[in-house]
N, C-alpha and C. Protein backbone atom coordinates (compact mmCIF):
# COMPACT_ATOMS: atom_id res chain seq x y z
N UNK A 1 26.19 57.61 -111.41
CA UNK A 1 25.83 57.15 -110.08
C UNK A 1 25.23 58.31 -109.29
N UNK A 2 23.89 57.72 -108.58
CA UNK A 2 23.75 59.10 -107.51
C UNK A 2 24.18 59.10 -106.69
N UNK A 3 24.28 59.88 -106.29
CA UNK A 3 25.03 60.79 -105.14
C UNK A 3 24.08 61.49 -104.11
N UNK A 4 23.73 60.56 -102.93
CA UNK A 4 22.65 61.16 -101.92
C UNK A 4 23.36 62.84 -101.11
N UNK A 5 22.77 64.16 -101.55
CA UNK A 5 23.55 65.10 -100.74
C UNK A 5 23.60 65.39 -99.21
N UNK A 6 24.31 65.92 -98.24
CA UNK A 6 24.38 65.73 -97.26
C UNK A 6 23.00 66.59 -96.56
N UNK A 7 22.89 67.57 -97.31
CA UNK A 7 21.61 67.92 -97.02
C UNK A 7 21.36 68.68 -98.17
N UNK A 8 19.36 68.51 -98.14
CA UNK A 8 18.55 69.10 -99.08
C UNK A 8 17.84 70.63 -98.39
N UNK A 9 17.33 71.47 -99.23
CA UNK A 9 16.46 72.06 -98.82
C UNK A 9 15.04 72.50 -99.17
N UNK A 10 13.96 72.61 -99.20
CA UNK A 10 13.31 72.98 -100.13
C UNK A 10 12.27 74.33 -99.68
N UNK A 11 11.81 75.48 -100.02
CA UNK A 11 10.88 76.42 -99.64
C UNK A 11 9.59 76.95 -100.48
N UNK A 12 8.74 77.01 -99.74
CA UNK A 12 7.26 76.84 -100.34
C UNK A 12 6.74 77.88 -99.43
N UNK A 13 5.96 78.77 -100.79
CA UNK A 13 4.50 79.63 -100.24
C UNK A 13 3.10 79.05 -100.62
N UNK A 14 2.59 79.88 -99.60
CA UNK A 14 1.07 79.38 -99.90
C UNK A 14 0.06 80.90 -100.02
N UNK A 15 -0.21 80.58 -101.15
CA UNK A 15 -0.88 81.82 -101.61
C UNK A 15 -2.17 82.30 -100.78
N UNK A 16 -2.70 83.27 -100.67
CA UNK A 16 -3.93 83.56 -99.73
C UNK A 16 -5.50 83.44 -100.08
N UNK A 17 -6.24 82.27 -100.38
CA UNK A 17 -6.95 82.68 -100.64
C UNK A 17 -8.40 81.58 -99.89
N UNK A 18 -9.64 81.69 -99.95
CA UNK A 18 -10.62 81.29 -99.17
C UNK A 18 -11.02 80.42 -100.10
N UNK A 19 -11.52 79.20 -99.75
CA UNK A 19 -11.11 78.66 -98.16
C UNK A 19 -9.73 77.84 -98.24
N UNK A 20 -8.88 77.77 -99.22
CA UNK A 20 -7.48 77.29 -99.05
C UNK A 20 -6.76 76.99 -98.36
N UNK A 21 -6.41 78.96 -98.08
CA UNK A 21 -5.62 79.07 -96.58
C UNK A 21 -6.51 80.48 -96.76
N UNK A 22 -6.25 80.68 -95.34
CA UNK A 22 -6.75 81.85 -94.44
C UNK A 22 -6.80 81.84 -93.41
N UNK A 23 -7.12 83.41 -92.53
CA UNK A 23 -6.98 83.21 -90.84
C UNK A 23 -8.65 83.10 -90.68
N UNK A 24 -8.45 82.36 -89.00
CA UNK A 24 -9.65 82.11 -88.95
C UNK A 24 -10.12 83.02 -87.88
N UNK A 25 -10.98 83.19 -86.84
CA UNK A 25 -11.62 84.21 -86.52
C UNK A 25 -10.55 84.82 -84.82
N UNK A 26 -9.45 83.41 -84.94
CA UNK A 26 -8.52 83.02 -83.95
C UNK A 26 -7.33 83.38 -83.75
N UNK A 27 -7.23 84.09 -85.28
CA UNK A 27 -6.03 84.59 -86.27
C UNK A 27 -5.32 83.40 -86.79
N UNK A 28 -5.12 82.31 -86.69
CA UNK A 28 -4.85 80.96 -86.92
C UNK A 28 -5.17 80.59 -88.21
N UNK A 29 -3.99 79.99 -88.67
CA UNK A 29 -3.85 79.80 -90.60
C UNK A 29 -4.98 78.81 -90.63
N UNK A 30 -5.77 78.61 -91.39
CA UNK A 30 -6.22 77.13 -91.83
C UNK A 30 -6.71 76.94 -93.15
N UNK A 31 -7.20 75.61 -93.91
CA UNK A 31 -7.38 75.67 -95.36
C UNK A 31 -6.48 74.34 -95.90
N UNK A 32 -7.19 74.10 -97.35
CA UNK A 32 -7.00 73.21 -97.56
C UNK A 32 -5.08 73.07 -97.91
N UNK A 33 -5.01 74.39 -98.67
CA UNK A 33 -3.27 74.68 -98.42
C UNK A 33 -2.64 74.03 -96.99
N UNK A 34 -3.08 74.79 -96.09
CA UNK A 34 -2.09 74.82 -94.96
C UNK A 34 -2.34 73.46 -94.31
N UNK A 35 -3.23 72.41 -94.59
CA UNK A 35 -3.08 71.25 -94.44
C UNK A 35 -2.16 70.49 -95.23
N UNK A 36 -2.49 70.73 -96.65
CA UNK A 36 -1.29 69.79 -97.61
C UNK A 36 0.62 70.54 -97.10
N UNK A 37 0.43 71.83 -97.11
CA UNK A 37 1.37 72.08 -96.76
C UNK A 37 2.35 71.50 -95.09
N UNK A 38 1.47 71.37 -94.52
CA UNK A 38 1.87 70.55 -92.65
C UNK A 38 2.23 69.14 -93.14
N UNK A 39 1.99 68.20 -94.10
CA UNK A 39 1.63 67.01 -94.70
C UNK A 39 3.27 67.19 -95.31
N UNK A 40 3.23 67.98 -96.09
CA UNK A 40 4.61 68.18 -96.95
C UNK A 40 5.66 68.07 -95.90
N UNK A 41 5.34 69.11 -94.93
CA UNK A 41 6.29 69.32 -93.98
C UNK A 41 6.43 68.34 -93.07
N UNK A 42 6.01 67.34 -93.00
CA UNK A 42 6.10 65.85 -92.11
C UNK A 42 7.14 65.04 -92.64
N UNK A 43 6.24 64.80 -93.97
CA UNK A 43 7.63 63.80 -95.30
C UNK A 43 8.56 64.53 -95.13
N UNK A 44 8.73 65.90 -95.50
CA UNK A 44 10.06 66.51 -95.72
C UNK A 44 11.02 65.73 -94.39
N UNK A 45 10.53 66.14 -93.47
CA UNK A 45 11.50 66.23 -92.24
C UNK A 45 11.84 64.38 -91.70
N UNK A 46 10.98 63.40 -92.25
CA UNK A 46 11.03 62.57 -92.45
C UNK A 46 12.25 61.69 -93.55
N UNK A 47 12.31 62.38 -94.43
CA UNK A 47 13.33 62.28 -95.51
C UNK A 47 14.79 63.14 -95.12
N UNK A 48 14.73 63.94 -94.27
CA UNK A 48 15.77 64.68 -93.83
C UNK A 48 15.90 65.67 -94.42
N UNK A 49 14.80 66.26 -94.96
CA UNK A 49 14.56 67.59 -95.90
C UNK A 49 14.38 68.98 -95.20
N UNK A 50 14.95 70.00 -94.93
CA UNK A 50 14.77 71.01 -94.44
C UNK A 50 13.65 71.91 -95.33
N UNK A 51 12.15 71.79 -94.73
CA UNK A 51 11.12 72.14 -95.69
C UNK A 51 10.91 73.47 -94.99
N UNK A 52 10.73 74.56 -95.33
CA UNK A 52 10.49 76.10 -94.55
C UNK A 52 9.10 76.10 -95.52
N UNK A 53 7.81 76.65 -94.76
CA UNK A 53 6.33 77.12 -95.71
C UNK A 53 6.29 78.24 -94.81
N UNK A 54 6.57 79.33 -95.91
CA UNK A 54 6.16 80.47 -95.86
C UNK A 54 4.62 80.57 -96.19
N UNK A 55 4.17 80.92 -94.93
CA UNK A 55 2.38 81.58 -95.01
C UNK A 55 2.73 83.04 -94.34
N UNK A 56 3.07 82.96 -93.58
CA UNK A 56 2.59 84.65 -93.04
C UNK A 56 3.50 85.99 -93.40
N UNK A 57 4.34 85.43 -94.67
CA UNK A 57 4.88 86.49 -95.49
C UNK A 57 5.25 87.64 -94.76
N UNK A 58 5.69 87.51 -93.90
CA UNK A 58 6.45 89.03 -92.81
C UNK A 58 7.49 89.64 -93.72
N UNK A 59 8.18 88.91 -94.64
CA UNK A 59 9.01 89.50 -95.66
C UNK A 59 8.32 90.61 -96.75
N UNK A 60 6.83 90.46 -97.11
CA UNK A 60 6.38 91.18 -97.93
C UNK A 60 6.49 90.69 -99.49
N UNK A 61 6.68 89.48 -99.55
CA UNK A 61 6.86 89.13 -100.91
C UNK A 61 5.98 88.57 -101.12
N UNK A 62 4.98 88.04 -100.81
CA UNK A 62 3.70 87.90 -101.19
C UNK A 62 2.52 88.68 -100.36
N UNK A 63 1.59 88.85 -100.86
CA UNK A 63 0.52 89.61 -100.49
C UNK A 63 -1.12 89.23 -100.68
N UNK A 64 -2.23 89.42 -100.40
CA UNK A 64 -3.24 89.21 -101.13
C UNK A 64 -3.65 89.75 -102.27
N UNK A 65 -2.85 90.83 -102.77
CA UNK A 65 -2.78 91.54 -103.67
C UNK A 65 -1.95 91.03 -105.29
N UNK A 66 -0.79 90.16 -105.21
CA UNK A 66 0.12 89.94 -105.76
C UNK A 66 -0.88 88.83 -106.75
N UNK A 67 -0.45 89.19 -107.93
CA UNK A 67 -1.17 88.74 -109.21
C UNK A 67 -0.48 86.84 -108.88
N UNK A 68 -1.50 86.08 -109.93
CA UNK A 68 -0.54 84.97 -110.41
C UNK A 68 0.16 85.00 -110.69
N UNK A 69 0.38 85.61 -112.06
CA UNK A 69 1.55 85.33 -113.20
C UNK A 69 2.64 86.12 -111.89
N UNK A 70 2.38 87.01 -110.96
CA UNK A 70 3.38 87.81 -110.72
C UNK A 70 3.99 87.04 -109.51
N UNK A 71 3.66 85.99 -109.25
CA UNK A 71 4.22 84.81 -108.08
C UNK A 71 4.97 83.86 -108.73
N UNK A 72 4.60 83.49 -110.17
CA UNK A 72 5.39 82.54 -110.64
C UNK A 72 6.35 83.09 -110.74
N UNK A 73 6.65 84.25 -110.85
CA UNK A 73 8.22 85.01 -111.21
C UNK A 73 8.88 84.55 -110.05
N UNK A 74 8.15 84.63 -108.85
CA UNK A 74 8.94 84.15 -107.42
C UNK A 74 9.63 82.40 -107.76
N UNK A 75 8.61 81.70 -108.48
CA UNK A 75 9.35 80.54 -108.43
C UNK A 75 10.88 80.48 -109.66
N UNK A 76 10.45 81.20 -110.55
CA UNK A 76 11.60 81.37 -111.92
C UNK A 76 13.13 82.12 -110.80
N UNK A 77 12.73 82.83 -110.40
CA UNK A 77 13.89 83.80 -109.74
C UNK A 77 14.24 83.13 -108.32
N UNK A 78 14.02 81.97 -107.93
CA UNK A 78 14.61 80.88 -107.43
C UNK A 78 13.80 81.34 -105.66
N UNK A 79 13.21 82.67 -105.45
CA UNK A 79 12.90 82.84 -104.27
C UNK A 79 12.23 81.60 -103.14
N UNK A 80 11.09 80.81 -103.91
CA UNK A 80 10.29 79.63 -103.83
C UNK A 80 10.39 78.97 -104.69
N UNK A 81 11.02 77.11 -103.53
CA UNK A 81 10.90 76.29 -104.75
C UNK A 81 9.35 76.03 -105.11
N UNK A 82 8.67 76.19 -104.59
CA UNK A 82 6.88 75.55 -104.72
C UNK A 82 6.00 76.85 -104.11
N UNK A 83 5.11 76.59 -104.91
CA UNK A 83 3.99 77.76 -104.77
C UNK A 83 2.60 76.76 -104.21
N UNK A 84 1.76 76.70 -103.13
CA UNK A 84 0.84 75.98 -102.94
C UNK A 84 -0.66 77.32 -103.43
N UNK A 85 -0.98 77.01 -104.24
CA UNK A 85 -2.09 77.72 -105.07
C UNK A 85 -2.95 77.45 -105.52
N UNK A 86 -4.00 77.85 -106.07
CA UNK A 86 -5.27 77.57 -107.18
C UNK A 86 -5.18 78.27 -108.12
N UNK A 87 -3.76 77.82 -109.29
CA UNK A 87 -3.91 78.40 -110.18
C UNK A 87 -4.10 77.35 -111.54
N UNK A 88 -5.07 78.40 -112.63
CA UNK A 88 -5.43 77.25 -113.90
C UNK A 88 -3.97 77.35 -114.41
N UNK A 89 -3.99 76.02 -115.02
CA UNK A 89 -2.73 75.65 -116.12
C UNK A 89 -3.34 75.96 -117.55
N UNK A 90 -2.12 77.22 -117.65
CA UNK A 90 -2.36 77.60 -119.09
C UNK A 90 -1.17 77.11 -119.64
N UNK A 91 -1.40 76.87 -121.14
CA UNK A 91 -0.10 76.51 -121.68
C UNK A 91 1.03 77.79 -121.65
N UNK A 92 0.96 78.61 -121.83
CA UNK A 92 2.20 79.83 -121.28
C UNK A 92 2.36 79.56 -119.78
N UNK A 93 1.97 79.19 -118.92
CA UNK A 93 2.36 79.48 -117.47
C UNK A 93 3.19 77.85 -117.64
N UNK A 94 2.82 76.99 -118.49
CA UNK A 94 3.26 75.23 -118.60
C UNK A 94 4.38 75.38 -119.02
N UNK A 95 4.56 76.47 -119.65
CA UNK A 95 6.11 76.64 -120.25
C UNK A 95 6.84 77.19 -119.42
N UNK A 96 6.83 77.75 -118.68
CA UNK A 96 7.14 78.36 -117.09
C UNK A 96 7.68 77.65 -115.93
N UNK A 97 6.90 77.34 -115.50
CA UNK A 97 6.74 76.14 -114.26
C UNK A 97 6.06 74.56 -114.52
N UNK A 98 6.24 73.95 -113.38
CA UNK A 98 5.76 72.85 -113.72
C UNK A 98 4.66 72.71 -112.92
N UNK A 99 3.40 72.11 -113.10
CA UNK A 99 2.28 71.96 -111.88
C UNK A 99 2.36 70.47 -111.77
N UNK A 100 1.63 70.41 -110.54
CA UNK A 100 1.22 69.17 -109.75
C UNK A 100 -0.13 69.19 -109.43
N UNK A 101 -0.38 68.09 -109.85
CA UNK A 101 -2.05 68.25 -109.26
C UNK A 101 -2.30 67.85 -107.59
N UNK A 102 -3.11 68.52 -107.43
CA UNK A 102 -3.09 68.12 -106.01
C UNK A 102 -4.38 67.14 -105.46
């Protein structure tokens, strides 16, 4: 039987890249990320989901610098449940994580 929990949580980055997400000349996030991501964050809070999207990385754990493969480690090591990205599906990264098409 399921068992609805009293509360969920879920946390998502969005990787940096043009025209995805990025700042605009306003300093202001925008991109096709940070739209699906506001979208996520509607349902979530709709469903009673505590959704946190990390974009402006003040923690330092992501960067514009930070490889692919070296973000999926963020999702394996439980930091982020979801990565919002443009990354190709290779079969080694398939064995890894799971993708979603968007």
């Amino acid at each position: 039987e399921y068992v609805q929990p009293d509360s969920f949580s879920l946390t998502s980055a969005v990787m940096h890249q043009r025209p995805f997400a990025y700042k605009n000349e306003n300093g202001q996030w925008e991109g096709y990320f940070i739209d699906m991501a506001e979208q996520l964050e509607d349902i979530a809070k709709e469903d009673g989901v505590d959704f946190t999207i990390d974009i402006d990385f003040d923690d330092g754990v992501l960067s514009d610098t930070l490889t692919y493969d070296g973000s999926l480690n963020l999702l394996r090591d439980g930091t982020y449940d979801m990565i919002l990205g443009d990354y190709y599906m290779t079969s080694e990264r398939s064995q890894q994580v799971t993708f979603a098409p968007s």
